[in-house]
C-alpha atoms as a PDB file:
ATOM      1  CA  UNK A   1       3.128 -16.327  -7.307  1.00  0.00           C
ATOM      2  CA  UNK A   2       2.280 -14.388 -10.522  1.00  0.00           C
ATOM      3  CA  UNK A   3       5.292 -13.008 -12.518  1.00  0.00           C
ATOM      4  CA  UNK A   4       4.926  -9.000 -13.551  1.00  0.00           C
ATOM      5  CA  UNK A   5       6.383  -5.872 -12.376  1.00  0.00           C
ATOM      6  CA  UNK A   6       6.796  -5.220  -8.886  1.00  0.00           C
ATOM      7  CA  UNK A   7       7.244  -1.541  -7.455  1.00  0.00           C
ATOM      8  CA  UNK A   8       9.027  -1.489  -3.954  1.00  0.00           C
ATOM      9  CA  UNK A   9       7.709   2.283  -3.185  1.00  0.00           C
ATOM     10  CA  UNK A  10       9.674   2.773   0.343  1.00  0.00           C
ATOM     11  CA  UNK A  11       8.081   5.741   2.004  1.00  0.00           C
ATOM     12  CA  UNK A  12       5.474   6.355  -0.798  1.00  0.00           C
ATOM     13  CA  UNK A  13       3.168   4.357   0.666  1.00  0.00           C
ATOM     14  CA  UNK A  14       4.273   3.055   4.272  1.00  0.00           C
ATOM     15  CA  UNK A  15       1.577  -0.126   4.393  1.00  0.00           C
ATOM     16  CA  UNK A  16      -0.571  -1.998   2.453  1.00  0.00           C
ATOM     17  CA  UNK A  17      -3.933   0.037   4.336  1.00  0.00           C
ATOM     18  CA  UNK A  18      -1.824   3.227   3.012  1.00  0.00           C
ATOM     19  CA  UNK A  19      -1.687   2.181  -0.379  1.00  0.00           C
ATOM     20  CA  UNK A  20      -4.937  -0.128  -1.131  1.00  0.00           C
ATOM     21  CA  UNK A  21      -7.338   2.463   1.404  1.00  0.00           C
ATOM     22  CA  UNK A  22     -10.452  -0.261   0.899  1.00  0.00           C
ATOM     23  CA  UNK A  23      -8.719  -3.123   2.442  1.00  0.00           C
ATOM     24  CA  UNK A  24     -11.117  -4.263   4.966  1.00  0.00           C
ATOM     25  CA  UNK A  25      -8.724  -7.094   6.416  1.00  0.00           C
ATOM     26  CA  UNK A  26      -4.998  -6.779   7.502  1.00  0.00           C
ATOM     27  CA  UNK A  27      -2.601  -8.947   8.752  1.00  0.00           C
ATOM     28  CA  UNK A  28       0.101  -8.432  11.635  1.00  0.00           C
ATOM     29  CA  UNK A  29       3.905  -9.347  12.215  1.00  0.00           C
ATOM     30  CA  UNK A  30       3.239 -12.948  13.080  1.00  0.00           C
ATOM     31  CA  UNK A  31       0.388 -13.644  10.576  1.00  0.00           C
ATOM     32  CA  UNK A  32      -2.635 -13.166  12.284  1.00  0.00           C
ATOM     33  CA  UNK A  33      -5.533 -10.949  10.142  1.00  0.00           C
ATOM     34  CA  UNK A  34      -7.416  -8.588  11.467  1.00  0.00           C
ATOM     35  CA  UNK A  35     -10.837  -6.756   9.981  1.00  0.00           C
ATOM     36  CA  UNK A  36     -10.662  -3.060  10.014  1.00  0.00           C
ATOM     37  CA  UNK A  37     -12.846  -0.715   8.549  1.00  0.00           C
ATOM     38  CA  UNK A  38     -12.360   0.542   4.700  1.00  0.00           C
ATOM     39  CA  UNK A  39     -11.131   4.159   4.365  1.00  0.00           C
ATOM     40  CA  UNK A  40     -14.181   6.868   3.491  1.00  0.00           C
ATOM     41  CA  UNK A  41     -13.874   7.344  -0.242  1.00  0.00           C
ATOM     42  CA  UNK A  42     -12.581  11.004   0.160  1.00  0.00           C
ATOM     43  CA  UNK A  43      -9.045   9.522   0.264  1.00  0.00           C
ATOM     44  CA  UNK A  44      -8.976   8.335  -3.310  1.00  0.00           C
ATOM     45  CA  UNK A  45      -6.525   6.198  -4.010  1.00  0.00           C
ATOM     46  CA  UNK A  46      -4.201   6.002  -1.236  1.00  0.00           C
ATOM     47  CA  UNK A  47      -3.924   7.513   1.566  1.00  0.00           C
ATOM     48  CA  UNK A  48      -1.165   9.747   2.973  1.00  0.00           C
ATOM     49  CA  UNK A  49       1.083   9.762   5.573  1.00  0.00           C
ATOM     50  CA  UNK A  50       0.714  12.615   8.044  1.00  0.00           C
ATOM     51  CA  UNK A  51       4.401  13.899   7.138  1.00  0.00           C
ATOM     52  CA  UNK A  52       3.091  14.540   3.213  1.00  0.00           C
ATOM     53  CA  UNK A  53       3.654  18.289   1.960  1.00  0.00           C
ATOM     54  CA  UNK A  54       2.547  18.039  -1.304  1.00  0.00           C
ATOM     55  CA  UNK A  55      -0.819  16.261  -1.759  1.00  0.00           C
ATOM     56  CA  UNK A  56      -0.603  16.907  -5.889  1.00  0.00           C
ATOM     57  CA  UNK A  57       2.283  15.397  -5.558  1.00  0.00           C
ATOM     58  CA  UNK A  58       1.635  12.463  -3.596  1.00  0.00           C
ATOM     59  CA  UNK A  59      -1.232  11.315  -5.644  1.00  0.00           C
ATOM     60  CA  UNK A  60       0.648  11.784  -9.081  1.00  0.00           C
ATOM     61  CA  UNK A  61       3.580   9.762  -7.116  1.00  0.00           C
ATOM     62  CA  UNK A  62       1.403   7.330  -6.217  1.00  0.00           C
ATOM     63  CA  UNK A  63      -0.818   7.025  -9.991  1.00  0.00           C
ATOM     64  CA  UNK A  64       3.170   6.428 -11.384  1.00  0.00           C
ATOM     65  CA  UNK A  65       3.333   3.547  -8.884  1.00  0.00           C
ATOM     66  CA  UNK A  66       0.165   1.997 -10.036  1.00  0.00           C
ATOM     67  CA  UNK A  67       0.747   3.049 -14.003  1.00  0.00           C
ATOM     68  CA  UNK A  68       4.711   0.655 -13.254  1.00  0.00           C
ATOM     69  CA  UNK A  69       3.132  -2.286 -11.287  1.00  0.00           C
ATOM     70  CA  UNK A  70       1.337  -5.443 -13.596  1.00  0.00           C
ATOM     71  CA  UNK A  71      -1.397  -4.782 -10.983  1.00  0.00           C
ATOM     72  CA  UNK A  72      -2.797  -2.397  -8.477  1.00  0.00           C
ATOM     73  CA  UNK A  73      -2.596  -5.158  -5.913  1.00  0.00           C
ATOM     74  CA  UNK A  74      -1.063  -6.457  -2.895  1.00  0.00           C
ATOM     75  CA  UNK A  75       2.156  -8.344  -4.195  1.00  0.00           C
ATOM     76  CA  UNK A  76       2.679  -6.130  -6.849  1.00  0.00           C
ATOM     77  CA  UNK A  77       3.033  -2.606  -4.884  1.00  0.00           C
ATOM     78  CA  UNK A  78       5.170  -2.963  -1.990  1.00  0.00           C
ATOM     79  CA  UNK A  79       4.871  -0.583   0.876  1.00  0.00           C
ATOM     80  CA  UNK A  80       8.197   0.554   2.589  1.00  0.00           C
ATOM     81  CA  UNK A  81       7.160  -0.748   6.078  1.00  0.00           C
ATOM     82  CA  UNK A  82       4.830  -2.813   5.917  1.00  0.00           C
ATOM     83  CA  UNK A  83       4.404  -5.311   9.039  1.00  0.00           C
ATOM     84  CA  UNK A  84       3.377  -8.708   7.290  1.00  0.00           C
ATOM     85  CA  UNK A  85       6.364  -9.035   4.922  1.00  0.00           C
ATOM     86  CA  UNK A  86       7.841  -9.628   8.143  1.00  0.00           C
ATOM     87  CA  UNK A  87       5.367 -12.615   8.783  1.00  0.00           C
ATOM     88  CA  UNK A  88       5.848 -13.692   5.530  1.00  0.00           C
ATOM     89  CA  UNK A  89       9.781 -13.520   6.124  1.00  0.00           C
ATOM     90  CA  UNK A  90      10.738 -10.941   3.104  1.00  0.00           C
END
């Protein structure tokens, strides 16, 4: 595993899908990937939860996140509930 900073963001971003919207493949609770379609490009950088009230303030929330992680990557942000950290048994 590479060593930097790792942001655990909690409800920020509730999956990986949620916070990297161009993932094409995702994996489940007991390991398995799946392919799923990339977000359309009018979500930016993340996408939202349906709960958000302030989209300024989600997207500023979210650029912080990526500005404090070594990487804008999987294994570096950390999405409050994602499924396959249970697969991976974190």
């Amino acid at each position: 595993m590479e060593k930097g900073t790792v942001v655990l963001v909690g409800d920020l971003l509730t999956s990986y899908i949620s916070a990297f919207p161009k993932t094409t493949r995702i994996e489940d609770m007991e390991g398995r990937f799946h392919s799923v379609p990339a977000a359309p490009d009018v979500f930016g950088d993340a996408i939202p939860s349906s709960v958000t009230y302030d989209f300024y303030d989600f997207y500023k929330s979210v650029r912080r996140v990526q500005s404090i992680a070594s990487k804008n990557e999987p294994g570096f942000i950390v999405p409050g509930h994602e499924t396959s950290l249970v697969a991976r048994g974190l």
